[in-house]
Protein backbone atom coordinates (compact mmCIF):
# COMPACT_ATOMS: atom_id res chain seq x y z
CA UNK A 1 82.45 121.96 100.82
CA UNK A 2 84.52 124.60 100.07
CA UNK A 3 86.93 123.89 97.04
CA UNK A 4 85.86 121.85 93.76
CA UNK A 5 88.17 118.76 93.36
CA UNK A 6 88.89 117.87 89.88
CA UNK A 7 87.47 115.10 88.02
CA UNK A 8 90.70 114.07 86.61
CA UNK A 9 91.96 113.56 90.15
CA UNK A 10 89.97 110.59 91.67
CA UNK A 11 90.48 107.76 90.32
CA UNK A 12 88.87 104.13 90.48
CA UNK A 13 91.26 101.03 90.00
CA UNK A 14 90.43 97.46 91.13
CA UNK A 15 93.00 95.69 93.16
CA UNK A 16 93.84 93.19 91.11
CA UNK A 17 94.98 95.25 88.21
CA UNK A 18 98.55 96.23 88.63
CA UNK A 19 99.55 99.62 89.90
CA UNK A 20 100.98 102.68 88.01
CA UNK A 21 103.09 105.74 88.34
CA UNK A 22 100.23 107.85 87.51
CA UNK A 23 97.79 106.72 90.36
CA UNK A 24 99.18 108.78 92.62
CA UNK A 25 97.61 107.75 96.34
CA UNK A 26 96.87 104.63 96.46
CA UNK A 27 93.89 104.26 98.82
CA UNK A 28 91.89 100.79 99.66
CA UNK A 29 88.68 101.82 100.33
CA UNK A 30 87.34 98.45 101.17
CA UNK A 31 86.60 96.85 104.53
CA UNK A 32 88.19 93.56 103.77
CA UNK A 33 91.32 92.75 102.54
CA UNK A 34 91.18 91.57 99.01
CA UNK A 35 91.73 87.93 98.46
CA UNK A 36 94.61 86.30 97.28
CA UNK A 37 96.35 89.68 96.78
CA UNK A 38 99.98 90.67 99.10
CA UNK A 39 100.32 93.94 100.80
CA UNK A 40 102.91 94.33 98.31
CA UNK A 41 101.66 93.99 95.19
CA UNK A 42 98.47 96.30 96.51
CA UNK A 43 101.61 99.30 96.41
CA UNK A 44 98.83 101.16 99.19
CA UNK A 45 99.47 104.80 100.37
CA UNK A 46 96.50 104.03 102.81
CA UNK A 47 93.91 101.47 103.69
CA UNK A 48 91.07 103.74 105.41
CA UNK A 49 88.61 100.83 105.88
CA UNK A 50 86.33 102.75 108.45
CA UNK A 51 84.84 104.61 105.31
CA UNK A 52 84.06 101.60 103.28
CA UNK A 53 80.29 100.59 103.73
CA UNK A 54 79.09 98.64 106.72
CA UNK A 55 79.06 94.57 107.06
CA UNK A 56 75.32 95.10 107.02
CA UNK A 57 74.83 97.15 104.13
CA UNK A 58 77.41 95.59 101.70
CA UNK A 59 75.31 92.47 102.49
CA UNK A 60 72.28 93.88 101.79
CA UNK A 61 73.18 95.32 98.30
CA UNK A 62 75.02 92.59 97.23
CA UNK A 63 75.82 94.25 94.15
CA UNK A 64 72.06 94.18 92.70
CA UNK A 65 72.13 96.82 90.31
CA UNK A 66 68.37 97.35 91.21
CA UNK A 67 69.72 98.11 94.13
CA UNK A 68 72.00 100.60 93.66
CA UNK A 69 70.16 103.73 93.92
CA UNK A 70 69.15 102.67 97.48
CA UNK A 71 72.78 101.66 98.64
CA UNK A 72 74.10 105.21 97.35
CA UNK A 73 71.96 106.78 99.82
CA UNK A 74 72.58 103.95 102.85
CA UNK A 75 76.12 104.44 102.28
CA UNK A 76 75.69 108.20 101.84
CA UNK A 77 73.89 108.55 105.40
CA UNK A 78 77.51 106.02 106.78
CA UNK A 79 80.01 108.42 105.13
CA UNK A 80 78.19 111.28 106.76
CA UNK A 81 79.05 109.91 110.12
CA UNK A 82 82.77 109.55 109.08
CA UNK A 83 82.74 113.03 107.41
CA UNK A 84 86.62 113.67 108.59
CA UNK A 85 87.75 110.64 106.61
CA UNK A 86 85.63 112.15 103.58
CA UNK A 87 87.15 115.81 104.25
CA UNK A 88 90.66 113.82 104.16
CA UNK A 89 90.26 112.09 100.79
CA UNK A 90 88.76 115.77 99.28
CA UNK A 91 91.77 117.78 100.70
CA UNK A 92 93.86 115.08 99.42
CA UNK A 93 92.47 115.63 96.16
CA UNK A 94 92.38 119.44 95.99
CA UNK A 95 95.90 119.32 95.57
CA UNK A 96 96.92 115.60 94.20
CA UNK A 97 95.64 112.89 92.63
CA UNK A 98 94.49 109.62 94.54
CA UNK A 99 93.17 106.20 93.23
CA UNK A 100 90.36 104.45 95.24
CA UNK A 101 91.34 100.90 95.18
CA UNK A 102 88.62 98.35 95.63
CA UNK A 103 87.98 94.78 94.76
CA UNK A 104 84.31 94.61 93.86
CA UNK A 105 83.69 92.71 90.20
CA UNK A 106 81.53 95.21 89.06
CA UNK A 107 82.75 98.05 88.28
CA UNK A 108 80.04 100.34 87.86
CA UNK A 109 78.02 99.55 90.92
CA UNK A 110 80.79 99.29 93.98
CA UNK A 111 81.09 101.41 96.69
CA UNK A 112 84.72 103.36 95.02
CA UNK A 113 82.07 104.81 92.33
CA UNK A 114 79.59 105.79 95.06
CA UNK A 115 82.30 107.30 97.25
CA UNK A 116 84.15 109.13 94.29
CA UNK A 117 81.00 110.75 93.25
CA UNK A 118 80.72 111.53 97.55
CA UNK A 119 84.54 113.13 97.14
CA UNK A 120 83.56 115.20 93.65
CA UNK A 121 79.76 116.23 94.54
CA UNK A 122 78.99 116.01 98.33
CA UNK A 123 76.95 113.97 100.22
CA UNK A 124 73.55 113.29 98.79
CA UNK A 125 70.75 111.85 101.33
């Protein structure tokens, strides 16, 4: 990791709530398509799916917040394995901002908050 990306530019949106000039990159982060949503009113940049947690391990976690410490570092020791996509969505936000869009209810335990913090701070595992 070379350059510190800025807080201010990596954001976290949900897919259902409606997009905005200010989100810059629009990027699904998710491996499936969120339901009863159109391509269109998603407004994506990019839908880099490969990065998104395995079938496996977003089964697993199920969004247990006891969980949650243990999924960061699952998911952590995935992302390393994609660590191009990663160095993508840091270049990307070097110079820009981006929006990780995801559908997960929760929005404090999701994979976009774990991945953010992956984009801002490095891998941890």
């Amino acid at each position: 990791m070379s350059t510190q990306v800025p807080e201010n530019n990596v954001r976290l949106k949900r897919a259902y709530e409606p997009s905005s000039a200010d989100d810059g990159a629009r990027i699904l982060i998710d491996r499936l398509w969120p339901r009863a949503i159109s391509k269109h009113a998603l407004a994506l940049d990019q839908w880099m799916k490969d990065i998104a947690p395995s079938t496996e391990l977003r089964r697993w976690f199920g969004h247990d917040p006891g969980r949650w410490h243990e999924f960061c570092r699952r998911y952590a020791a995935e992302v390393h394995e994609h660590q191009d996509l990663l160095e993508e969505l840091r270049s990307r936000a070097c110079k820009a901002r981006i929006t990780l869009v995801f559908s997960a209810r929760d929005e404090t335990h999701n994979d976009a908050v774990a991945l953010r913090s992956f984009i801002l701070h490095g891998l941890v595992h």
